[in-house]
PDB file of N, CA and C in Angstrom:
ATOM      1  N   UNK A   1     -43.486 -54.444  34.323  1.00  0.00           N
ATOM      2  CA  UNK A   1     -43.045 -54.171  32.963  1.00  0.00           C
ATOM      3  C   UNK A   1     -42.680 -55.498  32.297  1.00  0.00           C
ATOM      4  N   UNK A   2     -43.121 -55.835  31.412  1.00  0.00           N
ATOM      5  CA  UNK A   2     -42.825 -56.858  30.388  1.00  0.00           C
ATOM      6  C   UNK A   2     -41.218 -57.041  29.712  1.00  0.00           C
ATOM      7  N   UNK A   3     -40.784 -58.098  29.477  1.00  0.00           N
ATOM      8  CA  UNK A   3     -39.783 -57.890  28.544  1.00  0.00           C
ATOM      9  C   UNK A   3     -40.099 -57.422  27.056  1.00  0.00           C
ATOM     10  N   UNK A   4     -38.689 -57.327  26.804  1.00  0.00           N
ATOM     11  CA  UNK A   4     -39.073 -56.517  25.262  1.00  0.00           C
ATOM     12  C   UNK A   4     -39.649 -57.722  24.344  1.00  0.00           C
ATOM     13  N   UNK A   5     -39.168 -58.871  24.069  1.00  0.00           N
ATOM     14  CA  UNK A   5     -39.627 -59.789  23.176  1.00  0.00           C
ATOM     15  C   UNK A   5     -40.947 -60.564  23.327  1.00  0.00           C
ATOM     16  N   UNK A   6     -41.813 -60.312  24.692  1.00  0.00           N
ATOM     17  CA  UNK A   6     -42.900 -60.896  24.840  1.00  0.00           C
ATOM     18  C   UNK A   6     -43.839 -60.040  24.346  1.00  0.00           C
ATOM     19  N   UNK A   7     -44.980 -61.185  24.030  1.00  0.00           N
ATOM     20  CA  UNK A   7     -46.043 -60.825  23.415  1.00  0.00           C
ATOM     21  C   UNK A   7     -47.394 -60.213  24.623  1.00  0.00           C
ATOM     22  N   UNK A   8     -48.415 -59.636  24.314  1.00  0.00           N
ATOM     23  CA  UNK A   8     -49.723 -59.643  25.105  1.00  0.00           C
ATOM     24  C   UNK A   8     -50.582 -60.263  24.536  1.00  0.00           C
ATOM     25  N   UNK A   9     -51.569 -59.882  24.995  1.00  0.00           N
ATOM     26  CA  UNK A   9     -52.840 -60.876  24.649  1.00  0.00           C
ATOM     27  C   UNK A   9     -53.627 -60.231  23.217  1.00  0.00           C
ATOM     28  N   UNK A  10     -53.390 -59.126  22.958  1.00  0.00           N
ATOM     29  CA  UNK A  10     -53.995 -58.632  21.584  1.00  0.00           C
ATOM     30  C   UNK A  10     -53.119 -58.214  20.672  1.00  0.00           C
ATOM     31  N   UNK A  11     -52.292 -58.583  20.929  1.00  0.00           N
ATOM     32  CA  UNK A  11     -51.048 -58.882  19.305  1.00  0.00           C
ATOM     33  C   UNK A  11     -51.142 -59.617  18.477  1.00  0.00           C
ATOM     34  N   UNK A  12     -50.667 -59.874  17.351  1.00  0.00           N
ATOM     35  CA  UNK A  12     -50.775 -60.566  16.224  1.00  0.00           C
ATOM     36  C   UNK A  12     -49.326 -61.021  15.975  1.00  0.00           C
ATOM     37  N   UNK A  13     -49.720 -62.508  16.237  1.00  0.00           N
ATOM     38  CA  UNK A  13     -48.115 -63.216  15.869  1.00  0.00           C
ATOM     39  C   UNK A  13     -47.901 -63.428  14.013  1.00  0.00           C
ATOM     40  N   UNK A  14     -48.779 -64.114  13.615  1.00  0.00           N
ATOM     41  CA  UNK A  14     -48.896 -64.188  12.176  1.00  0.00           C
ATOM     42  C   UNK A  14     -48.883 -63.115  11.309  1.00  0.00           C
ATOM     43  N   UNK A  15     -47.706 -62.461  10.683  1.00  0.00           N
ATOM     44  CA  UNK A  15     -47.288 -61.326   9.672  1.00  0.00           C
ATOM     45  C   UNK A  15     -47.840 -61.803   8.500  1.00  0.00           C
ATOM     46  N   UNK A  16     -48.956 -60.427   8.136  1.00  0.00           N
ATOM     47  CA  UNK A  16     -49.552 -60.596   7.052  1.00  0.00           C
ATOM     48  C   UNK A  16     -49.065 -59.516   6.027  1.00  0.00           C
ATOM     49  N   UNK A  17     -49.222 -59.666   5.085  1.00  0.00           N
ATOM     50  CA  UNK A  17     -48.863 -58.753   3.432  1.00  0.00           C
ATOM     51  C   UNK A  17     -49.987 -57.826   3.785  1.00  0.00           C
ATOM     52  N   UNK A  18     -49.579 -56.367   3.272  1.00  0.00           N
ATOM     53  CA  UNK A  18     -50.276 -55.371   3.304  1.00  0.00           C
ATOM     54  C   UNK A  18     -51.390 -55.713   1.823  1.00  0.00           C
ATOM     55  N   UNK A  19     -52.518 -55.456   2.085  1.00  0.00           N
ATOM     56  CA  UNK A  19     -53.847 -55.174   0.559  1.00  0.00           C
ATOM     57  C   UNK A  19     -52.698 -54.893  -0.099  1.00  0.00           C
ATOM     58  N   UNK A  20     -53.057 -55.526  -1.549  1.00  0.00           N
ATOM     59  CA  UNK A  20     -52.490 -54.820  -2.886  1.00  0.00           C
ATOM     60  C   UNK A  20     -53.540 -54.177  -3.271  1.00  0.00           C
ATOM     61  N   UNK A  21     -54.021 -52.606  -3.423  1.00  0.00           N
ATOM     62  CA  UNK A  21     -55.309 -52.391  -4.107  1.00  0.00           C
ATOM     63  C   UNK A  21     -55.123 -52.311  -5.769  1.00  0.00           C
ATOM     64  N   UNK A  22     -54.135 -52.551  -6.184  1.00  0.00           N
ATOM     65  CA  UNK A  22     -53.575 -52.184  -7.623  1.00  0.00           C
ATOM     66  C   UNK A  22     -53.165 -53.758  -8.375  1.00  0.00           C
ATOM     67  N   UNK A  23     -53.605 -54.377  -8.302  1.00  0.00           N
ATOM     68  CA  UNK A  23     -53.739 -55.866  -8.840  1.00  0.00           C
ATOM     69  C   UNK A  23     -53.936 -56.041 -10.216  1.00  0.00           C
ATOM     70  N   UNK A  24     -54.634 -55.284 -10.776  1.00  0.00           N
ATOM     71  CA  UNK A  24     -54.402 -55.160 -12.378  1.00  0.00           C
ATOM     72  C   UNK A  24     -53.881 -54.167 -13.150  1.00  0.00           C
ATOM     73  N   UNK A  25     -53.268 -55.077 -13.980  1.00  0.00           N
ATOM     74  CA  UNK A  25     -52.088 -53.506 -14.482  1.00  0.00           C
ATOM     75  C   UNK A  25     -52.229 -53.800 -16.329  1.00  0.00           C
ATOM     76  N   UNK A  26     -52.813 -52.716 -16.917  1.00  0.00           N
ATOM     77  CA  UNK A  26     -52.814 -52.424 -17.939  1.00  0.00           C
ATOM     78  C   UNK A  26     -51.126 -52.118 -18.642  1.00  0.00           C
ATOM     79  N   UNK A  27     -51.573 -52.461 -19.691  1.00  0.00           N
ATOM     80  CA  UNK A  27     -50.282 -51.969 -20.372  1.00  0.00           C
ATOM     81  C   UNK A  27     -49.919 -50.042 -20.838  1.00  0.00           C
ATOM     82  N   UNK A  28     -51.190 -49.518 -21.179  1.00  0.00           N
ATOM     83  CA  UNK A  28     -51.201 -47.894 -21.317  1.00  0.00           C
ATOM     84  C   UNK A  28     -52.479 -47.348 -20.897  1.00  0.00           C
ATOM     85  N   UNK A  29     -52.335 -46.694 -19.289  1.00  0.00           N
ATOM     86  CA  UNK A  29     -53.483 -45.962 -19.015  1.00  0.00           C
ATOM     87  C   UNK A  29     -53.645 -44.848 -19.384  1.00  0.00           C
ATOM     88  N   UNK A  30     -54.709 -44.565 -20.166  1.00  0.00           N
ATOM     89  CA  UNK A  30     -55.084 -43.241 -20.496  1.00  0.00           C
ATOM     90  C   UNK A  30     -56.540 -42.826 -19.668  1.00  0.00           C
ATOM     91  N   UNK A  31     -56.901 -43.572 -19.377  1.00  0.00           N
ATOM     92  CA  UNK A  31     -58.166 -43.537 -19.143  1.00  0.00           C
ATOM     93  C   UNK A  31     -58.897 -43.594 -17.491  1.00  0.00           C
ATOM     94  N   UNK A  32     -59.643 -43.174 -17.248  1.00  0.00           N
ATOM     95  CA  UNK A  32     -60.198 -43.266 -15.779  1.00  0.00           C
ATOM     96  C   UNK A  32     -60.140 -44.982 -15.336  1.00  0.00           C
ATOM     97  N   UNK A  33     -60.307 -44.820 -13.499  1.00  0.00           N
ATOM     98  CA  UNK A  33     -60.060 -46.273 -13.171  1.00  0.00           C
ATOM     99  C   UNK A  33     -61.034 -45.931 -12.021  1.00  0.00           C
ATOM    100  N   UNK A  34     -61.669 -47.410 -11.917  1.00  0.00           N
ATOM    101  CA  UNK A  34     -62.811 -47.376 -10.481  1.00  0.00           C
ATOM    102  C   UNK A  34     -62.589 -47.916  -9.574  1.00  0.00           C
ATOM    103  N   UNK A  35     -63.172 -48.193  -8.701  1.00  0.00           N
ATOM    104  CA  UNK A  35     -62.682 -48.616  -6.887  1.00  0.00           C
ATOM    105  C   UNK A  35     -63.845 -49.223  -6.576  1.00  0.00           C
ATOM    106  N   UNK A  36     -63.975 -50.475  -6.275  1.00  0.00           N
ATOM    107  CA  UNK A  36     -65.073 -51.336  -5.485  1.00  0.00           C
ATOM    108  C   UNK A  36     -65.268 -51.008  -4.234  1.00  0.00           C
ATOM    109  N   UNK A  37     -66.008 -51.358  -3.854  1.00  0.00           N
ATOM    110  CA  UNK A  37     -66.633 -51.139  -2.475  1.00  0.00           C
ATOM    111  C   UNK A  37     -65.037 -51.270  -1.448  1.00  0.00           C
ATOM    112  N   UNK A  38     -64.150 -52.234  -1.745  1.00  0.00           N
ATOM    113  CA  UNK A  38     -63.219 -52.912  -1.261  1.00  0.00           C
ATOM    114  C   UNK A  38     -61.959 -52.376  -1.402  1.00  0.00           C
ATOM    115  N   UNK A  39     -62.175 -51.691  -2.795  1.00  0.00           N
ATOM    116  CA  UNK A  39     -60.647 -50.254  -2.813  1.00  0.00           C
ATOM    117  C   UNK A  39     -60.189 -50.769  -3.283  1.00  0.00           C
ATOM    118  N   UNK A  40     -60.444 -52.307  -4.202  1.00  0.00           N
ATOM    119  CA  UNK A  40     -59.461 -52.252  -5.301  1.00  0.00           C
ATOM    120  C   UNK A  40     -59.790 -51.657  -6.168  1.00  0.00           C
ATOM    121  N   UNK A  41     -58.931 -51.860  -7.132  1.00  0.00           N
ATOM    122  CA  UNK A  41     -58.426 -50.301  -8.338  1.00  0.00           C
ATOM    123  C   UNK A  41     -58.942 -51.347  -9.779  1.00  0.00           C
ATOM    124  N   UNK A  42     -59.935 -50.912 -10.351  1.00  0.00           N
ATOM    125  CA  UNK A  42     -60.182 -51.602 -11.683  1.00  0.00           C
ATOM    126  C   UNK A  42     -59.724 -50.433 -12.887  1.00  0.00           C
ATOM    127  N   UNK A  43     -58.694 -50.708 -13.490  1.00  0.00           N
ATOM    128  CA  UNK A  43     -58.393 -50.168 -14.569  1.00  0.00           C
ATOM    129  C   UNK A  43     -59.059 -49.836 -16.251  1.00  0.00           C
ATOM    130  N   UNK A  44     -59.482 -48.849 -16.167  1.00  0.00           N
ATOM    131  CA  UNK A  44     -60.618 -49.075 -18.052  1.00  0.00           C
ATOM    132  C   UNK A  44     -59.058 -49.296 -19.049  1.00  0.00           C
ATOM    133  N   UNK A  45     -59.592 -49.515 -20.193  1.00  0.00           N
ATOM    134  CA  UNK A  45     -58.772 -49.641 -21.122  1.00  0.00           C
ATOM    135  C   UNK A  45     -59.373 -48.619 -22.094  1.00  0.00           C
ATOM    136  N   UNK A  46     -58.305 -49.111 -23.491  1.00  0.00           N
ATOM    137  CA  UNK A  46     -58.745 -47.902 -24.612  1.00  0.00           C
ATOM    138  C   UNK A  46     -59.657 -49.175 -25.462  1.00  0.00           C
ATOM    139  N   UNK A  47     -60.344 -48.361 -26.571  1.00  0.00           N
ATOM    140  CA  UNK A  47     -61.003 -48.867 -27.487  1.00  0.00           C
ATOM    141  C   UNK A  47     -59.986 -49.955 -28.268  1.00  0.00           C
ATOM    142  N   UNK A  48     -59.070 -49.529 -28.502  1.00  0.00           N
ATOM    143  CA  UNK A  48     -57.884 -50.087 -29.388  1.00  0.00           C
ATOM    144  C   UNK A  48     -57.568 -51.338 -28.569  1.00  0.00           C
ATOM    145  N   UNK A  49     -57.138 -51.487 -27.159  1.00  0.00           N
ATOM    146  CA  UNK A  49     -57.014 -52.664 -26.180  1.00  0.00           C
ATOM    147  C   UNK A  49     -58.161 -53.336 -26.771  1.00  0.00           C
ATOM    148  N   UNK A  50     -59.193 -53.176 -26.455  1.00  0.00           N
ATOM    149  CA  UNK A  50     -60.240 -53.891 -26.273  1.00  0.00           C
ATOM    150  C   UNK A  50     -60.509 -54.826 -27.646  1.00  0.00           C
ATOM    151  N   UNK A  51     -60.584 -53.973 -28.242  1.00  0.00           N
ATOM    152  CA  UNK A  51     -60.598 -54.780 -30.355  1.00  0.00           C
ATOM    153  C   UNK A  51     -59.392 -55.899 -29.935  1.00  0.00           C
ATOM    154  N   UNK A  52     -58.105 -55.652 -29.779  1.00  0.00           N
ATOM    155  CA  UNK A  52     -57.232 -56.814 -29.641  1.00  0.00           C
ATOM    156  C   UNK A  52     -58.023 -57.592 -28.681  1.00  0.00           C
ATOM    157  N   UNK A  53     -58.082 -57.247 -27.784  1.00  0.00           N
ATOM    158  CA  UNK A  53     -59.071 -58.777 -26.934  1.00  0.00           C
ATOM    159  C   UNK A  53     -59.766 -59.298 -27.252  1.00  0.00           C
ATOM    160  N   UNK A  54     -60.948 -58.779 -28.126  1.00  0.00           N
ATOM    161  CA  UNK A  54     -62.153 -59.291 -28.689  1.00  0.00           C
ATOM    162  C   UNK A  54     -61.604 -60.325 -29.798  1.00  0.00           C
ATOM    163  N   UNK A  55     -60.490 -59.792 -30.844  1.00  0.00           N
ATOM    164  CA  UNK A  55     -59.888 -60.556 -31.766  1.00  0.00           C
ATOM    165  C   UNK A  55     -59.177 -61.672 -31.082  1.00  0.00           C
ATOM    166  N   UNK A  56     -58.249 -61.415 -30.353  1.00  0.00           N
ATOM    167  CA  UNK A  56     -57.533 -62.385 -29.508  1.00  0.00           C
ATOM    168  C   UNK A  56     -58.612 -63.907 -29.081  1.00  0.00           C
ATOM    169  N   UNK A  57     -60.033 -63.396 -28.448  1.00  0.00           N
ATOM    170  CA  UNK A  57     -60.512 -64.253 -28.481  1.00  0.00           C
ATOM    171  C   UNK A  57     -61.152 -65.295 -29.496  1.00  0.00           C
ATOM    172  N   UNK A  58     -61.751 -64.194 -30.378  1.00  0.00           N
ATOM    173  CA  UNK A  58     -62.185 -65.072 -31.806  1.00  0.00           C
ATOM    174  C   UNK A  58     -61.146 -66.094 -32.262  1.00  0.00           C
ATOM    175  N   UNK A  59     -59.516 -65.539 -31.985  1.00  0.00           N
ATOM    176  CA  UNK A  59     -58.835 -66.462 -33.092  1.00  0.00           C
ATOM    177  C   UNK A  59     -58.787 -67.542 -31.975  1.00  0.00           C
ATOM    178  N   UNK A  60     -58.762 -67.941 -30.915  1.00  0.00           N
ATOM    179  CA  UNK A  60     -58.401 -68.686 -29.886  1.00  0.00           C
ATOM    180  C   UNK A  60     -59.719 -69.636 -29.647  1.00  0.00           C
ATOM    181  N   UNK A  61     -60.986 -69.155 -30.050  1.00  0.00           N
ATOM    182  CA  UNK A  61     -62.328 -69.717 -29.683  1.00  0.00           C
ATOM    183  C   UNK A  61     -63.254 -69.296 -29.041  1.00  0.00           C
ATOM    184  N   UNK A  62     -62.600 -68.325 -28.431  1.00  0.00           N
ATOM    185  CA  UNK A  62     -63.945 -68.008 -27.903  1.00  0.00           C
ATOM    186  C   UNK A  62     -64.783 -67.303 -28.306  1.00  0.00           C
ATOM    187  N   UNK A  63     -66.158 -67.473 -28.877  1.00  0.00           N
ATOM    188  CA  UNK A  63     -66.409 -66.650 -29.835  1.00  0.00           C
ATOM    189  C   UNK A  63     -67.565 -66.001 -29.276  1.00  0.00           C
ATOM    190  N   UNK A  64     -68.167 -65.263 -29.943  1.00  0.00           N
ATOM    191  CA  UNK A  64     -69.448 -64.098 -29.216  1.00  0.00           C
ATOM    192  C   UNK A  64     -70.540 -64.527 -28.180  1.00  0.00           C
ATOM    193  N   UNK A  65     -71.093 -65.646 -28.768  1.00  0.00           N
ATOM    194  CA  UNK A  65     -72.013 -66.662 -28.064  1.00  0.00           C
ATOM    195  C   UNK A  65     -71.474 -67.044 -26.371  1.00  0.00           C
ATOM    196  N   UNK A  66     -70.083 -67.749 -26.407  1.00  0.00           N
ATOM    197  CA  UNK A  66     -69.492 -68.000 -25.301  1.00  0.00           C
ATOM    198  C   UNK A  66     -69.279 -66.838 -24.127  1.00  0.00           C
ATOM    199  N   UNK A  67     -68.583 -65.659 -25.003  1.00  0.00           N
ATOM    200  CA  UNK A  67     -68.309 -64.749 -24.206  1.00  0.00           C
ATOM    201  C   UNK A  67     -69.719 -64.129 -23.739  1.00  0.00           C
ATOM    202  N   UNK A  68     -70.750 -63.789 -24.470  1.00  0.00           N
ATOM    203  CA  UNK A  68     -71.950 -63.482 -23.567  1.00  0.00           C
ATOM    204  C   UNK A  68     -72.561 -64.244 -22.980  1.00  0.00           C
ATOM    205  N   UNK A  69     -72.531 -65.977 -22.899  1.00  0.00           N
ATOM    206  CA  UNK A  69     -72.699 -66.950 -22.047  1.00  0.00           C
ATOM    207  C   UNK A  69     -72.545 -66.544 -20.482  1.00  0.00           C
ATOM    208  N   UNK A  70     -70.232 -66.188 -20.900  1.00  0.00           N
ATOM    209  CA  UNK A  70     -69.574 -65.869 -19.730  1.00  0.00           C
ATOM    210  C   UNK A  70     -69.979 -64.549 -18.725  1.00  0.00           C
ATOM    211  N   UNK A  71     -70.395 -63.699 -20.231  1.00  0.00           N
ATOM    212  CA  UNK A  71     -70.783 -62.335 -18.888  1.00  0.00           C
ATOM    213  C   UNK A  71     -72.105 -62.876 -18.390  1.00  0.00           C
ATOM    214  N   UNK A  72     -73.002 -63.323 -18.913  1.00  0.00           N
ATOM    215  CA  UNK A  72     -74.596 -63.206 -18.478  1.00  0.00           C
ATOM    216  C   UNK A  72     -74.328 -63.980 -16.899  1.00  0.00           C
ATOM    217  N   UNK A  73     -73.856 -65.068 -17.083  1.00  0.00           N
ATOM    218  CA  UNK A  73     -73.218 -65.817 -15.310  1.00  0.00           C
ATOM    219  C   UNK A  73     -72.712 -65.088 -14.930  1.00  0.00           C
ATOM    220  N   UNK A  74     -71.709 -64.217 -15.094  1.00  0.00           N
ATOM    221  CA  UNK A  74     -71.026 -63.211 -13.911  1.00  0.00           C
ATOM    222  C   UNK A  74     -71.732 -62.675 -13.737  1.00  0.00           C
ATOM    223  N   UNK A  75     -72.797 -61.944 -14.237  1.00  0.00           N
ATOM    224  CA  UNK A  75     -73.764 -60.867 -14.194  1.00  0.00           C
ATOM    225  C   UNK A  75     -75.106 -61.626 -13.332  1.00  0.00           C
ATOM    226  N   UNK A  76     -75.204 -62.756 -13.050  1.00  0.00           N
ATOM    227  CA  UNK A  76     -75.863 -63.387 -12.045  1.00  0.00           C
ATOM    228  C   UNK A  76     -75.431 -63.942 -10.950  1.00  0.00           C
ATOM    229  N   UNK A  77     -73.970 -64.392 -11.083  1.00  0.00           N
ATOM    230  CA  UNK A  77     -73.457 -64.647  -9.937  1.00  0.00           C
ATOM    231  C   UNK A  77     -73.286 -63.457  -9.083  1.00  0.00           C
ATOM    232  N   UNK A  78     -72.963 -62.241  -9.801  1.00  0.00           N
ATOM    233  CA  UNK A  78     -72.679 -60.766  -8.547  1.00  0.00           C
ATOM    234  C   UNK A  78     -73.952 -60.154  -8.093  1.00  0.00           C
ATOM    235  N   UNK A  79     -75.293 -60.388  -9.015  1.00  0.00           N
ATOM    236  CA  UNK A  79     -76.616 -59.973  -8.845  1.00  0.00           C
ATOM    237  C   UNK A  79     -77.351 -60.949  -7.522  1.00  0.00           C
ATOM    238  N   UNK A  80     -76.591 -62.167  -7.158  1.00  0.00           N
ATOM    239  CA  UNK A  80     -76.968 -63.062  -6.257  1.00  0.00           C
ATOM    240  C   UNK A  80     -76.317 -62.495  -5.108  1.00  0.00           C
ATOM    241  N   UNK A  81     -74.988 -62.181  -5.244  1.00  0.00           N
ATOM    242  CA  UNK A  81     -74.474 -61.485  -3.953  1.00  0.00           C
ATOM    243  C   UNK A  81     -74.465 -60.656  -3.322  1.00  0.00           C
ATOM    244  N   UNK A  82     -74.937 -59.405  -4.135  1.00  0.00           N
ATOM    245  CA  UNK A  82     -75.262 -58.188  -3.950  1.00  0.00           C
ATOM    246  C   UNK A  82     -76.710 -58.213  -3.320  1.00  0.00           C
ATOM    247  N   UNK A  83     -77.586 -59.344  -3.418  1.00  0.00           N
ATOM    248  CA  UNK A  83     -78.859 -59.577  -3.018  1.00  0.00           C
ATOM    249  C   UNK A  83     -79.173 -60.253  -1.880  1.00  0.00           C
ATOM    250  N   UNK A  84     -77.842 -60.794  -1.153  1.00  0.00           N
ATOM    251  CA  UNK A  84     -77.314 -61.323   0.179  1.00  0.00           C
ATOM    252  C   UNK A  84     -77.223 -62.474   0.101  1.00  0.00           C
ATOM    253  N   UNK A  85     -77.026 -63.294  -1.269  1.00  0.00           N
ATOM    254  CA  UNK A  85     -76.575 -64.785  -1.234  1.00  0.00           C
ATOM    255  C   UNK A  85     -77.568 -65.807  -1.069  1.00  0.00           C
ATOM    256  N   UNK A  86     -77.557 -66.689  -1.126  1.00  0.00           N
ATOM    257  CA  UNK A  86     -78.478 -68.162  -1.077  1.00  0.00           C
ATOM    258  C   UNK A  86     -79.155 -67.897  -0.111  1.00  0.00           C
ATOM    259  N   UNK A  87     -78.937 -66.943   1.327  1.00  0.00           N
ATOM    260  CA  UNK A  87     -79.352 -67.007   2.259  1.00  0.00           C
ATOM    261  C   UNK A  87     -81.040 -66.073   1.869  1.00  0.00           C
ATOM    262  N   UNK A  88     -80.845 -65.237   0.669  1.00  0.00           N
ATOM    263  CA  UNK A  88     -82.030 -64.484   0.716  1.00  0.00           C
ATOM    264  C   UNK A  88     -82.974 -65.551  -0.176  1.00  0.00           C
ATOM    265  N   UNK A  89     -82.816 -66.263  -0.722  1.00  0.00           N
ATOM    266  CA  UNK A  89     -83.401 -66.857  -1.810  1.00  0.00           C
ATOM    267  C   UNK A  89     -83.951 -67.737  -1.173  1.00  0.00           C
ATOM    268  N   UNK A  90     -83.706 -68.163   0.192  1.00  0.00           N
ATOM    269  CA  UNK A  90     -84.355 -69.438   0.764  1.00  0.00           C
ATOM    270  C   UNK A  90     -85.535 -69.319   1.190  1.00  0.00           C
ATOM    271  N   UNK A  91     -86.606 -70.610   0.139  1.00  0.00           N
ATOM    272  CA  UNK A  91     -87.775 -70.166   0.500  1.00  0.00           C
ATOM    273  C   UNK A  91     -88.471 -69.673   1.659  1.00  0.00           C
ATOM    274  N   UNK A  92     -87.800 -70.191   2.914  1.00  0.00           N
ATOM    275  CA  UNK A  92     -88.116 -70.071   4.574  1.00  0.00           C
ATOM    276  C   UNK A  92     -87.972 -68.875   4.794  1.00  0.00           C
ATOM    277  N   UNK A  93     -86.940 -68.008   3.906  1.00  0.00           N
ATOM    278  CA  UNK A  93     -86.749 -66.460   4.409  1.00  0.00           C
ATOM    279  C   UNK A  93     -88.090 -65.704   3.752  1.00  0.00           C
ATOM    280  N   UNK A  94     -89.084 -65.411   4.759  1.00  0.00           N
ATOM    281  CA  UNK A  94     -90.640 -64.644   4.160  1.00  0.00           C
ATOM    282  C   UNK A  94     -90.031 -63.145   4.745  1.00  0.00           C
ATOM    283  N   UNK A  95     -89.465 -62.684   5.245  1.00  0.00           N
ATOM    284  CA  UNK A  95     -88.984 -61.440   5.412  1.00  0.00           C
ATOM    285  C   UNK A  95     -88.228 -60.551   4.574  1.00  0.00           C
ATOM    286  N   UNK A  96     -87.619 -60.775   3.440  1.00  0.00           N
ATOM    287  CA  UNK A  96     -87.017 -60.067   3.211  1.00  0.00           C
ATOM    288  C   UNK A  96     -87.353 -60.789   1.628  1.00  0.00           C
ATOM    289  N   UNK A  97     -87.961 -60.582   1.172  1.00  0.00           N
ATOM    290  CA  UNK A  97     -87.799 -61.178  -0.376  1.00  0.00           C
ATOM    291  C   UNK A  97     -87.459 -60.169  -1.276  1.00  0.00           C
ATOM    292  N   UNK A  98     -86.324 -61.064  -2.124  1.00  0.00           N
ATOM    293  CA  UNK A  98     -85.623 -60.766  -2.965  1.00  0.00           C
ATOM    294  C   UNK A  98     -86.139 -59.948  -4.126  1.00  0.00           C
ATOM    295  N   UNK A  99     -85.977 -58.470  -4.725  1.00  0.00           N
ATOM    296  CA  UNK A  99     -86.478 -57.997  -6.034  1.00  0.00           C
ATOM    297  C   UNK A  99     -85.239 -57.707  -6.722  1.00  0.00           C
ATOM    298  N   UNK A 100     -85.387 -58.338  -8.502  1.00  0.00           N
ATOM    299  CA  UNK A 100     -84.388 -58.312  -9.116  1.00  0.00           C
ATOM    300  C   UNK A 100     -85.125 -57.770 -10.195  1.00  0.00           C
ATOM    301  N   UNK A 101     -84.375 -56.745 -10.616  1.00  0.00           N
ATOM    302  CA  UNK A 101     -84.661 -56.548 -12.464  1.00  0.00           C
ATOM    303  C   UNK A 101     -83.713 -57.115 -13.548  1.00  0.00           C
ATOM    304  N   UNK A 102     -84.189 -57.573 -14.568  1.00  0.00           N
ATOM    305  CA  UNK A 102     -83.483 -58.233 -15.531  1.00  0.00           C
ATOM    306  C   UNK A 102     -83.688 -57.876 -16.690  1.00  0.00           C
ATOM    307  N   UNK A 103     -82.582 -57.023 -17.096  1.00  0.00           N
ATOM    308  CA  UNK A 103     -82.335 -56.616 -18.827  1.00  0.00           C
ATOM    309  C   UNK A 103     -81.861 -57.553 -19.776  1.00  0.00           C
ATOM    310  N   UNK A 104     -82.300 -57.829 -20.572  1.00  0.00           N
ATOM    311  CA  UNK A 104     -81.590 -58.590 -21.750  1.00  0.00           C
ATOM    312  C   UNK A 104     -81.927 -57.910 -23.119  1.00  0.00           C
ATOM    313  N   UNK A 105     -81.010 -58.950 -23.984  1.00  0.00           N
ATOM    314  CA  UNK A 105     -81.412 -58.507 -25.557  1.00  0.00           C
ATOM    315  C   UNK A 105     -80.545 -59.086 -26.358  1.00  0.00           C
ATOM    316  N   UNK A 106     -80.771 -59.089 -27.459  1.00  0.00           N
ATOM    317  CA  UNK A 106     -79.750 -60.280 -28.560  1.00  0.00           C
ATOM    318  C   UNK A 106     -79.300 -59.793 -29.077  1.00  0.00           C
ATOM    319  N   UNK A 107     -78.655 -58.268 -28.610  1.00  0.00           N
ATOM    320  CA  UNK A 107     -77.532 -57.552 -29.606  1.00  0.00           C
ATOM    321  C   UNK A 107     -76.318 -57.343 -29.019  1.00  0.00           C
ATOM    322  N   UNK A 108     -75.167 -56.688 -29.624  1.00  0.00           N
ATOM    323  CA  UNK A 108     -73.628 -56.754 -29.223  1.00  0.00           C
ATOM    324  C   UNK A 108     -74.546 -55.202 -28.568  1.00  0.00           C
TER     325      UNK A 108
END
C-alpha cells in the first residue's frame, strides 16, 4: 500500500483549469448559439448589435473594403485547415489532392 501523499506513474502533477466552453459573452441573448466541433459556445447577436458594430467600425476605420479583406483571409485560412493544412497542399502529396470550391462576388 502506498502512502497517502505519493504519486503513481499515471497521475498528473500539473493542475490544469477546466475548458471554458462559454468564452464569449454577448451583452443580450435573444438568439440561438452554435458549438464547434470543440464545444465552444459561439453566441449570434441581434440585428441591432450588429449595425452598432458595423458603425463602430466605419467611425474608427475600418471600412467595408478592409473588413471583407479581413473575412475573405479568415475564410481561407479555416478553408486551409479544414483541408488538412500545408500538409495537403504539398506538391509531393499525389494521394490525396485537395478540392476546394470558391464563391465570391462584389456585393454586401
Amino acid at each position: 500500500m502506498l502512502p497517502k501523499n505519493c504519486l503513481i506513474h499515471d497521475e498528473n502533477v500539473i493542475a490544469t483549469l477546466p475548458t471554458t466552453y462559454r468564452q464569449i459573452i454577448v451583452p443580450k441573448q435573444d438568439f440561438c448559439e452554435y458549438v464547434t466541433d470543440d464545444g465552444l459556445i459561439i453566441p449570434s447577436i441581434s440585428r441591432s448589435l450588429r449595425k452598432k458594430l458595423w458603425e463602430t467600425a466605419d467611425r474608427v476605420g475600418l471600412t467595408w473594403e478592409k473588413r471583407i479583406e479581413l473575412i475573405g483571409r479568415a475564410a481561407a485560412e479555416i478553408s486551409l485547415q479544414l483541408l488538412g493544412g500545408g500538409h495537403r497542399l504539398n506538391p509531393q502529396n499525389t494521394h490525396q489532392w485537395p478540392t476546394v470550391t470558391v464563391l465570391c462576388g462584389p456585393h454586401k
